[in-house]
C-alpha atoms as a PDB file:
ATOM      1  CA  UNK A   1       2.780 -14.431  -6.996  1.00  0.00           C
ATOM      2  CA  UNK A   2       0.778 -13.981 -10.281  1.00  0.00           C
ATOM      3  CA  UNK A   3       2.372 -12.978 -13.449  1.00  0.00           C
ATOM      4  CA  UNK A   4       0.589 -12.418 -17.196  1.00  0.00           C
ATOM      5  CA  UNK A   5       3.216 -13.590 -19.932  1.00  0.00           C
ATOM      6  CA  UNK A   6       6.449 -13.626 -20.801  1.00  0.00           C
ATOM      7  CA  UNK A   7       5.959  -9.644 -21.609  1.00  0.00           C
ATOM      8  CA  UNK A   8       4.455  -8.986 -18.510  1.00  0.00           C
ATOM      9  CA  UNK A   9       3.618  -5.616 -17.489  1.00  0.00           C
ATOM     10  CA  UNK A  10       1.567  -6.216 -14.142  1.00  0.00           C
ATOM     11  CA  UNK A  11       2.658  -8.569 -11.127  1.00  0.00           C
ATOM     12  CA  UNK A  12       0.857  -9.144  -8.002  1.00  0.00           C
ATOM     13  CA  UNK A  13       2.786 -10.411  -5.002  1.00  0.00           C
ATOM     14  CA  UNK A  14       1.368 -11.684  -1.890  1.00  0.00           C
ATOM     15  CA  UNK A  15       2.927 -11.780   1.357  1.00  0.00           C
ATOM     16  CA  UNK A  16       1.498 -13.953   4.807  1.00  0.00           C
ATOM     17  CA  UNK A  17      -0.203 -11.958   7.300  1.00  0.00           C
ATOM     18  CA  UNK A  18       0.442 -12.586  10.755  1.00  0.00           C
ATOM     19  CA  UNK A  19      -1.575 -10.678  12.866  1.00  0.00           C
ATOM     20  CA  UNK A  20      -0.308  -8.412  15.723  1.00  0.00           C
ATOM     21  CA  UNK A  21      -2.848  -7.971  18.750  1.00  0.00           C
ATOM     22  CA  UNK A  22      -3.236  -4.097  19.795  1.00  0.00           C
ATOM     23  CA  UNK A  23      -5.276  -2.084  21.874  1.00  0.00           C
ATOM     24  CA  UNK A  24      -7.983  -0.171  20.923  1.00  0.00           C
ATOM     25  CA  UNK A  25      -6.817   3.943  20.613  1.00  0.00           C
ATOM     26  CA  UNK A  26      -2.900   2.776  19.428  1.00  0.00           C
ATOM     27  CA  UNK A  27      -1.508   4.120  16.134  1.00  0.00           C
ATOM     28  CA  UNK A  28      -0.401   1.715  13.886  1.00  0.00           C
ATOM     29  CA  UNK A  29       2.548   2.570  11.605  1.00  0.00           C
ATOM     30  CA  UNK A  30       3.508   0.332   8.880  1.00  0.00           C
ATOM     31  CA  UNK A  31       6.035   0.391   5.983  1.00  0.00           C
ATOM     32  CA  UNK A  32       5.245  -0.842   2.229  1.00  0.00           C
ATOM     33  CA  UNK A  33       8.513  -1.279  -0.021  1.00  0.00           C
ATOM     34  CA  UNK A  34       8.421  -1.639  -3.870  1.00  0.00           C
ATOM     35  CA  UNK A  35      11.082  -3.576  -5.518  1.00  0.00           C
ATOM     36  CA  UNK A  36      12.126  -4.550  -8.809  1.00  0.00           C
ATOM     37  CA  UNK A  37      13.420  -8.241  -8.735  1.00  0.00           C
ATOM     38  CA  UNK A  38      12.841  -9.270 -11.888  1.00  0.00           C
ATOM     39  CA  UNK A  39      14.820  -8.601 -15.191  1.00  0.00           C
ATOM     40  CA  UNK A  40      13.081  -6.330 -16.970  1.00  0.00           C
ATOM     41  CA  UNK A  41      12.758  -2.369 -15.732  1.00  0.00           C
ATOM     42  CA  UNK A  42       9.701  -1.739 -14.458  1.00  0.00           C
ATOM     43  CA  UNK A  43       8.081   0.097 -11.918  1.00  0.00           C
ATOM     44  CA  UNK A  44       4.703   0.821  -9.553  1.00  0.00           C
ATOM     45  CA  UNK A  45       2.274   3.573 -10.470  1.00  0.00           C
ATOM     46  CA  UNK A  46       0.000   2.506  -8.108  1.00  0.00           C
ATOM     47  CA  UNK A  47      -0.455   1.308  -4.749  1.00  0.00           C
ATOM     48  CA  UNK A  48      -3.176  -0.219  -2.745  1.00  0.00           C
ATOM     49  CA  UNK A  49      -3.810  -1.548   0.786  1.00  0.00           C
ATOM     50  CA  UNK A  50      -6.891  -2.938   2.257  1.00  0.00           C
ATOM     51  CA  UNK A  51      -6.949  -2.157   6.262  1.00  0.00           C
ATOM     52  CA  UNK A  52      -8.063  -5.180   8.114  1.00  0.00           C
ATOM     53  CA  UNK A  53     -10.904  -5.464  10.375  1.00  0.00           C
ATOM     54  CA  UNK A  54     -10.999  -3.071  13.577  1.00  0.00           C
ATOM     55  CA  UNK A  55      -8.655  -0.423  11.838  1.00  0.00           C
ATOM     56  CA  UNK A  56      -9.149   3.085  10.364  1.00  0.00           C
ATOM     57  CA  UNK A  57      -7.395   5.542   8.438  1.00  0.00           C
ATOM     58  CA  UNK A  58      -6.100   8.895   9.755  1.00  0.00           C
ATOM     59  CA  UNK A  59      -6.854  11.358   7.497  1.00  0.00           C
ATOM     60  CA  UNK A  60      -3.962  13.465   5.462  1.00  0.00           C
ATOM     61  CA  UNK A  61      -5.521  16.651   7.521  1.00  0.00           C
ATOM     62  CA  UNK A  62      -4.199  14.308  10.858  1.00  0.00           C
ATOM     63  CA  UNK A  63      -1.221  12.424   9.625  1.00  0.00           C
ATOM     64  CA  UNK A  64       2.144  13.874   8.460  1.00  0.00           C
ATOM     65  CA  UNK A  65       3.309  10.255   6.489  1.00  0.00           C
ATOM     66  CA  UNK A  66      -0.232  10.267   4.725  1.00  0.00           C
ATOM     67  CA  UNK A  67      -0.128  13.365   3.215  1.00  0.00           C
ATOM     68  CA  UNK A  68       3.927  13.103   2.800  1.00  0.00           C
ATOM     69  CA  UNK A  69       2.886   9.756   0.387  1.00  0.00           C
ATOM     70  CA  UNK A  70      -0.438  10.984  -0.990  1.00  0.00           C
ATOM     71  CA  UNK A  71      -2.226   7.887   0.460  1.00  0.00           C
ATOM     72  CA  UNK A  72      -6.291   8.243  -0.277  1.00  0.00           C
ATOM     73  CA  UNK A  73      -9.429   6.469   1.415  1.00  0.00           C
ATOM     74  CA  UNK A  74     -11.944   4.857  -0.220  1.00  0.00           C
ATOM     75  CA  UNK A  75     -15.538   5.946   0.724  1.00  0.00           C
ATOM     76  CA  UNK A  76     -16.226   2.421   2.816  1.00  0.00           C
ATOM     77  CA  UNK A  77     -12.924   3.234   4.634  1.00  0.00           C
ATOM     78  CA  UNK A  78     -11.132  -0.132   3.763  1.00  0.00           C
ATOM     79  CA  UNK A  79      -9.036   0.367   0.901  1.00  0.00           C
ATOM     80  CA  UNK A  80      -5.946   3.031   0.989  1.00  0.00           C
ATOM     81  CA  UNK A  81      -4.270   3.918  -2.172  1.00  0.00           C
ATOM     82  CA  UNK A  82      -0.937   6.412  -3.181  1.00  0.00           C
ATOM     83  CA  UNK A  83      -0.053   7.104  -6.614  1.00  0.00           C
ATOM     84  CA  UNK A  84       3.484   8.657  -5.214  1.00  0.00           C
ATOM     85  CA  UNK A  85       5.699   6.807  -7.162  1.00  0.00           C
ATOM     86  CA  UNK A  86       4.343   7.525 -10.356  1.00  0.00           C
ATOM     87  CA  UNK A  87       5.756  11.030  -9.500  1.00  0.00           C
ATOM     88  CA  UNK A  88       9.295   9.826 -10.336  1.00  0.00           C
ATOM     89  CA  UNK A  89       9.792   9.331  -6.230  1.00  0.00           C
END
Protein backbone atom coordinates (compact mmCIF):
# COMPACT_ATOMS: atom_id res chain seq x y z
CA UNK A 1 0.00 0.00 0.00
CA UNK A 2 1.50 3.44 -0.97
CA UNK A 3 0.12 6.62 0.26
CA UNK A 4 1.46 10.51 -0.51
CA UNK A 5 0.86 12.64 2.78
CA UNK A 6 -1.22 13.22 5.34
CA UNK A 7 -3.61 15.06 2.58
CA UNK A 8 -3.47 12.37 0.34
CA UNK A 9 -5.43 12.32 -2.70
CA UNK A 10 -4.05 9.10 -4.57
CA UNK A 11 -3.53 5.50 -2.95
CA UNK A 12 -2.31 2.49 -4.60
CA UNK A 13 -3.14 -0.88 -3.08
CA UNK A 14 -1.68 -4.10 -4.00
CA UNK A 15 -3.13 -7.37 -3.57
CA UNK A 16 -1.06 -11.14 -3.99
CA UNK A 17 -1.65 -12.89 -7.10
CA UNK A 18 -2.12 -16.43 -7.03
CA UNK A 19 -2.38 -17.81 -10.23
CA UNK A 20 -5.25 -20.08 -11.46
CA UNK A 21 -4.23 -22.68 -14.28
CA UNK A 22 -6.87 -22.65 -17.33
CA UNK A 23 -7.18 -23.98 -20.60
CA UNK A 24 -6.55 -22.36 -23.58
CA UNK A 25 -10.24 -21.08 -25.35
CA UNK A 26 -11.94 -20.55 -21.49
CA UNK A 27 -13.41 -17.14 -20.59
CA UNK A 28 -12.15 -15.68 -17.70
CA UNK A 29 -14.48 -13.49 -15.60
CA UNK A 30 -13.18 -11.52 -12.81
CA UNK A 31 -14.57 -8.91 -10.35
CA UNK A 32 -12.63 -5.56 -9.24
CA UNK A 33 -14.27 -3.76 -6.07
CA UNK A 34 -13.42 -0.14 -5.01
CA UNK A 35 -13.65 0.74 -1.44
CA UNK A 36 -13.23 3.58 0.72
CA UNK A 37 -11.50 2.45 4.04
CA UNK A 38 -9.94 5.27 5.03
CA UNK A 39 -11.33 8.47 6.79
CA UNK A 40 -11.51 10.90 4.47
CA UNK A 41 -14.27 10.76 1.37
CA UNK A 42 -12.79 9.93 -1.55
CA UNK A 43 -13.33 8.09 -4.51
CA UNK A 44 -11.84 6.26 -7.97
CA UNK A 45 -12.01 8.04 -11.30
CA UNK A 46 -10.00 5.67 -12.79
CA UNK A 47 -9.29 2.16 -13.12
CA UNK A 48 -6.60 0.05 -14.56
CA UNK A 49 -5.70 -3.65 -14.97
CA UNK A 50 -2.79 -5.18 -16.63
CA UNK A 51 -3.85 -8.83 -18.12
CA UNK A 52 -1.18 -11.31 -17.38
CA UNK A 53 0.67 -13.34 -19.77
CA UNK A 54 -1.41 -15.80 -22.15
CA UNK A 55 -4.67 -13.62 -21.78
CA UNK A 56 -6.63 -11.26 -24.08
CA UNK A 57 -9.32 -8.90 -23.97
CA UNK A 58 -12.78 -9.40 -25.53
CA UNK A 59 -13.71 -6.53 -27.15
CA UNK A 60 -16.93 -4.25 -25.97
CA UNK A 61 -18.40 -5.29 -29.65
CA UNK A 62 -18.10 -9.21 -27.95
CA UNK A 63 -18.64 -8.74 -24.28
CA UNK A 64 -21.83 -7.51 -22.53
CA UNK A 65 -19.79 -6.64 -18.87
CA UNK A 66 -17.12 -4.66 -21.02
CA UNK A 67 -19.19 -2.41 -22.61
CA UNK A 68 -21.74 -2.40 -19.42
CA UNK A 69 -18.31 -0.86 -17.42
CA UNK A 70 -16.71 1.04 -20.30
CA UNK A 71 -13.47 -1.01 -19.91
CA UNK A 72 -10.82 0.10 -22.90
CA UNK A 73 -7.63 -1.74 -24.40
CA UNK A 74 -4.53 -0.39 -24.78
CA UNK A 75 -2.96 -0.74 -28.30
CA UNK A 76 -0.26 -3.61 -26.99
CA UNK A 77 -3.36 -5.41 -25.56
CA UNK A 78 -2.07 -5.58 -21.87
CA UNK A 79 -3.48 -2.86 -20.02
CA UNK A 80 -7.52 -2.49 -19.55
CA UNK A 81 -8.87 0.65 -18.18
CA UNK A 82 -12.81 2.01 -17.17
CA UNK A 83 -13.44 5.43 -16.18
CA UNK A 84 -17.18 4.20 -14.97
CA UNK A 85 -17.12 5.43 -11.71
CA UNK A 86 -16.26 8.80 -12.41
CA UNK A 87 -19.85 8.77 -13.88
CA UNK A 88 -21.31 8.99 -10.35
CA UNK A 89 -21.86 4.87 -10.62
Amino acid sequence: QQATGINNTSAKKEHRKDPLTVQTGNKVVYTIRVYNEGEVAGWATQITDHLPSGLKFVPAAESTINSTYGWTVSEDGKTVTTYFLLLDN
